[in-house]
N, C-alpha and C. Protein backbone atom coordinates (compact mmCIF):
# COMPACT_ATOMS: atom_id res chain seq x y z
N UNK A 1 7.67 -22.47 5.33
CA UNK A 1 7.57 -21.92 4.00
C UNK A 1 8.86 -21.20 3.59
N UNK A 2 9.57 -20.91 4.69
CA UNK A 2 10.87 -19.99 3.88
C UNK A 2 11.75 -21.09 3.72
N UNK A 3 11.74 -21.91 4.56
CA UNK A 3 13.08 -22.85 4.35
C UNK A 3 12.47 -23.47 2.69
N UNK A 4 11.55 -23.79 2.53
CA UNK A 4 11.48 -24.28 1.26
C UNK A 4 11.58 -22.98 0.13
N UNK A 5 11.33 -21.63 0.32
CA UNK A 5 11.61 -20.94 -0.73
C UNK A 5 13.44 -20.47 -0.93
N UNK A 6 13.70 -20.71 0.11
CA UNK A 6 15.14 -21.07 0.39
C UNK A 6 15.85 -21.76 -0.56
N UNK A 7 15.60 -23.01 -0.15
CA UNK A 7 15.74 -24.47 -0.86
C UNK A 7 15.60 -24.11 -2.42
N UNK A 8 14.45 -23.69 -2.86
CA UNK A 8 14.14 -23.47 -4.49
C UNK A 8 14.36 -22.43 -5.24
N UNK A 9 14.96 -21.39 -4.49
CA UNK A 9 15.95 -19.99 -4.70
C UNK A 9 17.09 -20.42 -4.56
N UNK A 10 18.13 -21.31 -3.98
CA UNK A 10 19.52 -21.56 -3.94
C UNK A 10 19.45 -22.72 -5.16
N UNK A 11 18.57 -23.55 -5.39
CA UNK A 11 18.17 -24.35 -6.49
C UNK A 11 18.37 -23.76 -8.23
N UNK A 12 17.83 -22.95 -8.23
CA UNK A 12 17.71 -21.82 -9.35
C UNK A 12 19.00 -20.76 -9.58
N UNK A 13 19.36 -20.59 -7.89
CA UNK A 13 20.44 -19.71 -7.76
C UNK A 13 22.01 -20.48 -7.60
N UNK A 14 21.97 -21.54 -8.08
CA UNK A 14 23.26 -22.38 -7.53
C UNK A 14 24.48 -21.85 -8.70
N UNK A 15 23.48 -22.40 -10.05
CA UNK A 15 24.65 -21.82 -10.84
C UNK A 15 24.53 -20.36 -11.56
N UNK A 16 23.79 -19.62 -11.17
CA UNK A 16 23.14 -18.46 -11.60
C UNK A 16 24.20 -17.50 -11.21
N UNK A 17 24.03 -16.42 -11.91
CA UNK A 17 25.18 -15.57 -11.40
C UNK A 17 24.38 -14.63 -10.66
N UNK A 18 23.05 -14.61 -10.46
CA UNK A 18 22.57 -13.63 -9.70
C UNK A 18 23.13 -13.57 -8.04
N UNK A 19 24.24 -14.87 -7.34
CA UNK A 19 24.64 -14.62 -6.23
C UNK A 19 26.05 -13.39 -6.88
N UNK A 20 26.89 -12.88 -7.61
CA UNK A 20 27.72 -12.56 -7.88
C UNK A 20 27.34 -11.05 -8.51
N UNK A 21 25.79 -10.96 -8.77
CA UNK A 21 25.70 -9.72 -9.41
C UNK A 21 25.10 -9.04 -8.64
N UNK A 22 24.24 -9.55 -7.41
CA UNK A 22 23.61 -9.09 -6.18
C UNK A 22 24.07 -8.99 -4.94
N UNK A 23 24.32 -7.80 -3.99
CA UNK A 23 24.22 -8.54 -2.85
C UNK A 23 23.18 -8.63 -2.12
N UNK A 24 23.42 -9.67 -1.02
CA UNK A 24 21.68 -9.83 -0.46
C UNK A 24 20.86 -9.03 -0.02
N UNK A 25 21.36 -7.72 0.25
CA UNK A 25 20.21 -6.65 0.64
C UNK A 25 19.54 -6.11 -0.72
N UNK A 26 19.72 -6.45 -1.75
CA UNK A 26 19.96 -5.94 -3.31
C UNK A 26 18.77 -7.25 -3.56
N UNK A 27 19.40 -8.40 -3.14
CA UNK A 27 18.28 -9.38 -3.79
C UNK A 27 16.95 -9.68 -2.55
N UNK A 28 17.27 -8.85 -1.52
CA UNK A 28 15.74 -8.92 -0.64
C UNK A 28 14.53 -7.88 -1.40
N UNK A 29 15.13 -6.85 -1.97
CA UNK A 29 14.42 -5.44 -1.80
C UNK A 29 14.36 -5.85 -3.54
N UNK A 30 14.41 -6.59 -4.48
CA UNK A 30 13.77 -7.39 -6.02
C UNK A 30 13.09 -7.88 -5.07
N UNK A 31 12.65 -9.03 -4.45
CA UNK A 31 11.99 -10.04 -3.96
C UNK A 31 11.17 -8.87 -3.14
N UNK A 32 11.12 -8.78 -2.52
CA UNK A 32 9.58 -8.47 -1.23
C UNK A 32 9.62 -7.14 -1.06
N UNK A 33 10.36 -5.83 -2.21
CA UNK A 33 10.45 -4.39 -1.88
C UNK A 33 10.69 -3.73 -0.52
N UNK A 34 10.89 -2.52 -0.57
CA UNK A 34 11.53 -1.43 0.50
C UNK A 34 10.55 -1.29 1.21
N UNK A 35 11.15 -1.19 2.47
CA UNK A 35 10.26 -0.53 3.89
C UNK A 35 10.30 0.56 3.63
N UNK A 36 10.97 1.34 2.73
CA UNK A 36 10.98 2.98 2.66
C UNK A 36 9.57 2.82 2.21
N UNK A 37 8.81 3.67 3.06
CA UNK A 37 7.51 4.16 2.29
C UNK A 37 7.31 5.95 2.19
N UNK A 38 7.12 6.24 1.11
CA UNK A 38 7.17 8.14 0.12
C UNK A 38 6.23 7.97 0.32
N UNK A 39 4.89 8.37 0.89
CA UNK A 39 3.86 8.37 0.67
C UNK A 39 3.89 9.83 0.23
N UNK A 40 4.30 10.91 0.25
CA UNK A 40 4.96 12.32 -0.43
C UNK A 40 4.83 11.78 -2.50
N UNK A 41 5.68 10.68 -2.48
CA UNK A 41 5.71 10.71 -3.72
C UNK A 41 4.66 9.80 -4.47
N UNK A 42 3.88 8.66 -3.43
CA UNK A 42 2.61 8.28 -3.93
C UNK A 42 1.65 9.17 -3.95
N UNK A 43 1.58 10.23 -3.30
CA UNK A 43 0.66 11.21 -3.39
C UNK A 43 0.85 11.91 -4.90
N UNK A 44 1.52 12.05 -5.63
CA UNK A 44 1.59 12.72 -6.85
C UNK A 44 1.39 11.90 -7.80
N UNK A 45 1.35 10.43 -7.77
CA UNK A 45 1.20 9.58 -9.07
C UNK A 45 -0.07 9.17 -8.69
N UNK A 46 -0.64 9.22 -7.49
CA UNK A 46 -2.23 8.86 -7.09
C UNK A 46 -3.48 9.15 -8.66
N UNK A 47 -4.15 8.52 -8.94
CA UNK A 47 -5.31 9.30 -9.62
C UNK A 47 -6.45 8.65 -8.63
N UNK A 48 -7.44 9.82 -9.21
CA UNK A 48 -8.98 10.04 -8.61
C UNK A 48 -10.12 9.54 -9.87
N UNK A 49 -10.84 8.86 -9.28
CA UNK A 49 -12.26 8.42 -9.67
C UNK A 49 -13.40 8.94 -9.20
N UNK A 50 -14.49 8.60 -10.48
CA UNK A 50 -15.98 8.42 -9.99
C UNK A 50 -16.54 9.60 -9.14
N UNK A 51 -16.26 10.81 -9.01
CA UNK A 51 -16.33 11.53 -8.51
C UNK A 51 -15.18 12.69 -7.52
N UNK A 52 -13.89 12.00 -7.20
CA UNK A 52 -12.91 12.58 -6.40
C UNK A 52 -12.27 12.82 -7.49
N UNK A 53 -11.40 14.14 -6.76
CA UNK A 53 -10.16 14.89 -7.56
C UNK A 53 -9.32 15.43 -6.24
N UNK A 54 -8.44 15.69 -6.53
CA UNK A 54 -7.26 15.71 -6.12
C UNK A 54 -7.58 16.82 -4.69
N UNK A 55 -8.52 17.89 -5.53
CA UNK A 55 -9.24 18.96 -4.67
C UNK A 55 -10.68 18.74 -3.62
N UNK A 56 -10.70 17.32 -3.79
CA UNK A 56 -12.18 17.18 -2.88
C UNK A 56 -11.71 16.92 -1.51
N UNK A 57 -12.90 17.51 -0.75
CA UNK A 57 -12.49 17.76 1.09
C UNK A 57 -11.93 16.62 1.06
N UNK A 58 -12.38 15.08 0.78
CA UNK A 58 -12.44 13.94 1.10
C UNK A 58 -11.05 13.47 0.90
N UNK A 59 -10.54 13.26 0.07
CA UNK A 59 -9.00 13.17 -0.63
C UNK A 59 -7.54 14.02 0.74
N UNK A 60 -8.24 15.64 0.42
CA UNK A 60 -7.65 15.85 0.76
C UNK A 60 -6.97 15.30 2.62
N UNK A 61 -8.45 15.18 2.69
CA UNK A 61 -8.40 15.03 4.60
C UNK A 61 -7.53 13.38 4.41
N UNK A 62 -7.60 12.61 3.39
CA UNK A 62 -7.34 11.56 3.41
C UNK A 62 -5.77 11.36 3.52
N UNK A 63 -5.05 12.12 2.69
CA UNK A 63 -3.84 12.62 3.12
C UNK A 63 -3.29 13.32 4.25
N UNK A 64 -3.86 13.91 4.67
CA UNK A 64 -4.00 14.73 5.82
C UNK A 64 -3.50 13.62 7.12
N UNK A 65 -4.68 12.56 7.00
CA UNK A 65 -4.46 11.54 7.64
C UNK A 65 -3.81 10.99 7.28
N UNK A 66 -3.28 10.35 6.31
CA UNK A 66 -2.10 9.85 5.92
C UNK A 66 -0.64 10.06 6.25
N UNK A 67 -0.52 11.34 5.99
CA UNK A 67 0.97 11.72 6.56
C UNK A 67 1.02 11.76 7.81
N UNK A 68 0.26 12.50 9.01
CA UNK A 68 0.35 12.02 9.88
C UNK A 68 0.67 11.02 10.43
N UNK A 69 0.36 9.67 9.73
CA UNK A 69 0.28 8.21 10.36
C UNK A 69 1.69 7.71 10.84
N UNK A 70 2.02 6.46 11.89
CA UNK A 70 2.74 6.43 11.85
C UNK A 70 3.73 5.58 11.04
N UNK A 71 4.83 4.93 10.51
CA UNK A 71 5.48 4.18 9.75
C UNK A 71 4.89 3.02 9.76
N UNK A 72 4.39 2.26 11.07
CA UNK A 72 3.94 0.67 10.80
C UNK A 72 2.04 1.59 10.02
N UNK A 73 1.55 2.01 10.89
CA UNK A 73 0.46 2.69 10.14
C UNK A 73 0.26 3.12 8.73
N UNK A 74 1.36 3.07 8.42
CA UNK A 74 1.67 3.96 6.57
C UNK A 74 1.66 2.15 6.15
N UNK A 75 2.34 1.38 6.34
CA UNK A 75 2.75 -0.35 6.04
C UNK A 75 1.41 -0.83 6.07
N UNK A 76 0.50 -0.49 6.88
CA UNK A 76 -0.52 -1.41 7.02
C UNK A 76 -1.43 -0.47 6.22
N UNK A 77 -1.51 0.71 6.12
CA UNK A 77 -2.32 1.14 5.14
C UNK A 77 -1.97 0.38 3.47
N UNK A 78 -0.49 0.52 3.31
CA UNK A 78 -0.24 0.50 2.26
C UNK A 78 -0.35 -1.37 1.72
N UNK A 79 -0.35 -2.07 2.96
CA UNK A 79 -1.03 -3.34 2.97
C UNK A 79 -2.22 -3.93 2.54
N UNK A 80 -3.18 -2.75 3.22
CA UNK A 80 -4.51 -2.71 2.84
C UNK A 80 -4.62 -2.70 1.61
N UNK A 81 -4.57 -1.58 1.35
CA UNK A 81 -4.90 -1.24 -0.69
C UNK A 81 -4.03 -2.59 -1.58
N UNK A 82 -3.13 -2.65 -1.20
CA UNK A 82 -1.67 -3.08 -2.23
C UNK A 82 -1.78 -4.67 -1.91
N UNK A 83 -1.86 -5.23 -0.96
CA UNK A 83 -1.95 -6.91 -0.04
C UNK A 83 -0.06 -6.73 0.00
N UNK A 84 0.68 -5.54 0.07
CA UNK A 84 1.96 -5.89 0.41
C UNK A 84 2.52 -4.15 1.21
N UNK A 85 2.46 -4.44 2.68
CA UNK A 85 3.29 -2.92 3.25
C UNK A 85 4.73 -2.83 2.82
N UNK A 86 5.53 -3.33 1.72
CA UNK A 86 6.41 -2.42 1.60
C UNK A 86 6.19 -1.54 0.22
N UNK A 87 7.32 -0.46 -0.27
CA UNK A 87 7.29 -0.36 -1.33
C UNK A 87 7.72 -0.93 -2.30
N UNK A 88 7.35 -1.06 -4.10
CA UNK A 88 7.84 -1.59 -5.11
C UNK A 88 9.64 -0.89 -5.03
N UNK A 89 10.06 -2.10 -6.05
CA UNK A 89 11.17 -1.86 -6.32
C UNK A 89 11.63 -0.29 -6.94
N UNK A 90 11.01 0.21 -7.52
CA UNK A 90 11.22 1.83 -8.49
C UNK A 90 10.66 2.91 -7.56
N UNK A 91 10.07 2.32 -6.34
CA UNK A 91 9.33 3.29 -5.28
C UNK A 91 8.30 3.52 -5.50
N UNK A 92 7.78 4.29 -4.11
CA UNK A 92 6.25 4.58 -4.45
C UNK A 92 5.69 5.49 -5.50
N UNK A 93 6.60 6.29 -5.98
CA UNK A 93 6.17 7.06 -7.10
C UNK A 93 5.95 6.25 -8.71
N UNK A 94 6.31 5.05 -8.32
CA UNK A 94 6.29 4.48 -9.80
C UNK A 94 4.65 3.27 -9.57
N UNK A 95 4.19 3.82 -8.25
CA UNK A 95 3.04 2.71 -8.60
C UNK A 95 1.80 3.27 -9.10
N UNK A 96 0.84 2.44 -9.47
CA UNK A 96 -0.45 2.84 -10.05
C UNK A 96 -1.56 2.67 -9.01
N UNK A 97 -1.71 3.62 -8.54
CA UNK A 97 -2.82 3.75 -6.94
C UNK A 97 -4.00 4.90 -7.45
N UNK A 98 -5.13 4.31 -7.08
CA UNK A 98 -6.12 5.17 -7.30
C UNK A 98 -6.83 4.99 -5.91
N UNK A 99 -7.53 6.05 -5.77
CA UNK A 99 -8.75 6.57 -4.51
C UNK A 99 -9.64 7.05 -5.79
N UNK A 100 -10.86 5.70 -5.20
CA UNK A 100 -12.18 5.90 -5.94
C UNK A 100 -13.21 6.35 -5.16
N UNK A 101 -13.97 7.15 -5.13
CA UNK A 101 -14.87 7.12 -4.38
C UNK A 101 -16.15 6.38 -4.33
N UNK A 102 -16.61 5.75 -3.47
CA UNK A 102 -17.34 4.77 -2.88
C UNK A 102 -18.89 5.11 -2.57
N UNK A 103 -19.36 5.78 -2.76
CA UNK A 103 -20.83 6.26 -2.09
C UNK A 103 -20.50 7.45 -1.16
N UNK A 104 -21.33 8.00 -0.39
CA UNK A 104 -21.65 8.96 0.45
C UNK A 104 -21.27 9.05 1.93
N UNK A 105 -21.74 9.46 2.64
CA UNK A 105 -20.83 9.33 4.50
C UNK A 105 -22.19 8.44 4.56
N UNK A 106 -20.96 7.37 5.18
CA UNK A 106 -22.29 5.86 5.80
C UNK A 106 -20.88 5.15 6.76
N UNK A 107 -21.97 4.38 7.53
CA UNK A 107 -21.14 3.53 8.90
C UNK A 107 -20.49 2.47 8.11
N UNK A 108 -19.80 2.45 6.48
CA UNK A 108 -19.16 1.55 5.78
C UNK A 108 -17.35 1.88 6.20
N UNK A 109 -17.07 1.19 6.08
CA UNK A 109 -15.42 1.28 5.97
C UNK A 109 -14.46 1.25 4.85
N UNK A 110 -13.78 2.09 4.59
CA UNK A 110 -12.82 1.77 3.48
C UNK A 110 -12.93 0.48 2.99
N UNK A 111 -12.82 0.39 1.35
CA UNK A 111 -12.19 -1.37 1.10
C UNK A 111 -11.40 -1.24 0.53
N UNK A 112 -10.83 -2.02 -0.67
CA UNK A 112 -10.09 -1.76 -1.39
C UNK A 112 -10.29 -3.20 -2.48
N UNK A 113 -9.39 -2.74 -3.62
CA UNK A 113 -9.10 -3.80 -4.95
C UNK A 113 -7.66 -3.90 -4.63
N UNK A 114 -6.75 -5.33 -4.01
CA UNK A 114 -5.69 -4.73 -4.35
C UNK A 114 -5.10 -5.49 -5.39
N UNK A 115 -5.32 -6.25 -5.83
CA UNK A 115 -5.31 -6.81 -7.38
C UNK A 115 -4.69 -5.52 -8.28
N UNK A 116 -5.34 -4.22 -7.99
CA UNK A 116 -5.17 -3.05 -8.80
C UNK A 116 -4.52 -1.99 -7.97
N UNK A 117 -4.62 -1.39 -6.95
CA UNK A 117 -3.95 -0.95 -5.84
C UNK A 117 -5.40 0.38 -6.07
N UNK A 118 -6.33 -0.30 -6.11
CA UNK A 118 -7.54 1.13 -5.77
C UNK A 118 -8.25 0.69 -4.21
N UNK A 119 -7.74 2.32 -3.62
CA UNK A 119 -8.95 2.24 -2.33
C UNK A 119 -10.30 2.73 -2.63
N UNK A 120 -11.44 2.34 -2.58
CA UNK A 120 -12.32 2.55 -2.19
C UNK A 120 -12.76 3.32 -1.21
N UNK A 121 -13.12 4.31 -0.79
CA UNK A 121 -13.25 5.42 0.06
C UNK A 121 -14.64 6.34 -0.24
N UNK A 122 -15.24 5.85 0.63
CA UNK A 122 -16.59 6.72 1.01
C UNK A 122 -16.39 8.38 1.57
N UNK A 123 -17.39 9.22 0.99
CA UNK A 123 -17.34 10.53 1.04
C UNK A 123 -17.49 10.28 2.34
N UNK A 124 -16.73 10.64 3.25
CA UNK A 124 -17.05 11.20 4.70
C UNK A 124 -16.97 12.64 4.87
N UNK A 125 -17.85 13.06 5.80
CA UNK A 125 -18.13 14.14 6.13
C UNK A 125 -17.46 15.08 7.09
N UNK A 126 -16.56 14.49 7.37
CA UNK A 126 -15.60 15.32 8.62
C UNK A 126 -14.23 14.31 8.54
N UNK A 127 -13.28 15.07 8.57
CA UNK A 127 -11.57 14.14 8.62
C UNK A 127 -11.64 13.80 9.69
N UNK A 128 -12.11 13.65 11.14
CA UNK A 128 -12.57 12.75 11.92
C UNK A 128 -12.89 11.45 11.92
N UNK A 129 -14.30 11.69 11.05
CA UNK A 129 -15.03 10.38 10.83
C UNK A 129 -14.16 9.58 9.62
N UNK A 130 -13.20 10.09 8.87
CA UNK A 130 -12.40 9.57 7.94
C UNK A 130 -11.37 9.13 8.68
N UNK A 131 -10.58 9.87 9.71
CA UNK A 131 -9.16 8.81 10.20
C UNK A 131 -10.19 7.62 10.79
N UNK A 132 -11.24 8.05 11.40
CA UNK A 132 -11.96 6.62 12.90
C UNK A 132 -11.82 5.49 11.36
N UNK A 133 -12.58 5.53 10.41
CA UNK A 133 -13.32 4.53 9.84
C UNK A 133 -11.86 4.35 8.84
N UNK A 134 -11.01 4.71 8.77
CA UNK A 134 -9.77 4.39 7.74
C UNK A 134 -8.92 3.69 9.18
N UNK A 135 -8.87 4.37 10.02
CA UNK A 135 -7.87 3.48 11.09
C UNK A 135 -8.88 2.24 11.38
N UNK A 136 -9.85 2.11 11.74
CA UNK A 136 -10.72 0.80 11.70
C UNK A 136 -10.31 -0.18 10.53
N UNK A 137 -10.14 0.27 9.57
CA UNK A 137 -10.08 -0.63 8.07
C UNK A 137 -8.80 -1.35 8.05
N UNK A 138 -7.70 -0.58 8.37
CA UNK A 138 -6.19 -0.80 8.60
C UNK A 138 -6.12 -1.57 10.09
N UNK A 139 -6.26 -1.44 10.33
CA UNK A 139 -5.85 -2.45 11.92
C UNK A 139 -6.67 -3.51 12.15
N UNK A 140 -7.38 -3.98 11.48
CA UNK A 140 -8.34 -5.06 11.55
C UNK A 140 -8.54 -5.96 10.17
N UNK A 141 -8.03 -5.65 8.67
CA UNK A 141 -7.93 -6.20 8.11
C UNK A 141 -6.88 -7.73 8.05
N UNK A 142 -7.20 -9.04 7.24
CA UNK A 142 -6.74 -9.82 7.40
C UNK A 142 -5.67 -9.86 6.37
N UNK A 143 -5.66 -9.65 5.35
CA UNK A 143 -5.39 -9.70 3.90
C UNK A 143 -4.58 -10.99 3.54
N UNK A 144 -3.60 -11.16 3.31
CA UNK A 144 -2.90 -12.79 2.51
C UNK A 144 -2.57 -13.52 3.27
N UNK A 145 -2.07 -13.00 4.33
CA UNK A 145 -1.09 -13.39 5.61
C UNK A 145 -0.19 -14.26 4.97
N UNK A 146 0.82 -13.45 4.07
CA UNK A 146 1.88 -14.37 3.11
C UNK A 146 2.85 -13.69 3.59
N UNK A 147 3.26 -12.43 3.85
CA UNK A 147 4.50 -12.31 4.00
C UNK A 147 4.64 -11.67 5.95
């Protein structure tokens, strides 16, 4: 698959001046975005649904766990929700991410929309039972297997 997106990017790009106005680390990070992941600055453009705000235990512990995580852990979270672990081109502060809340504490697991970049997140009852059942969701999901 790459040799052919290869092939139909040097195709497009032969007489294009985008080899002359880019260089290739410039035209990877347009195409498939930054490994830098802010989750610092997705945390401030985040909105809350259906019951969560910014101030509920649930949210908060969710971050909690979040920053903690480690870099491939932050990628595969941000995989989960998004179907892509890096960040957009303008960074994570320029995306549109919501945490909706999902129902009540139950043996369900995170899901997500990532069509829209909303997680789904069930009220859990202890930041415990929120990293077990959010690290379950992230390390076992399949999602596009495109990139």
């Amino acid at each position: 698959q790459v040799d052919q997106f290869k092939k139909g990017f040097d195709m497009i790009a032969q007489h294009s001046p985008l080899k002359t106005w880019f260089r290739p680390e410039e035209l990877e990070k347009l195409i498939v975005g930054s490994p830098k992941l802010d989750f610092v600055a997705l945390q401030g453009v985040t909105r809350y649904d259906n019951g969560y705000a910014e101030d509920t235990p649930a949210v908060k512990w969710f971050w909690e766990v979040t920053h903690a995580m480690t870099d491939d852990d932050k990628s595969k979270l941000l995989a989960f929700v998004t179907g892509c672990g890096r960040a957009p081109v303008g960074g994570m502060g320029e995306m549109n991410f919501h945490i909706v809340k999902n129902g009540g504490d139950s043996e369900r697991l995170p899901s997500a929309h990532t069509c829209f970049n909303v997680l789904l997140l069930p009220e859990y009852d202890s930041v415990e039972r929120l990293k077990e059942k959010l690290y379950k969701a992230i390390q076992h999901f399949e999602g596009f297997g495109m990139i």
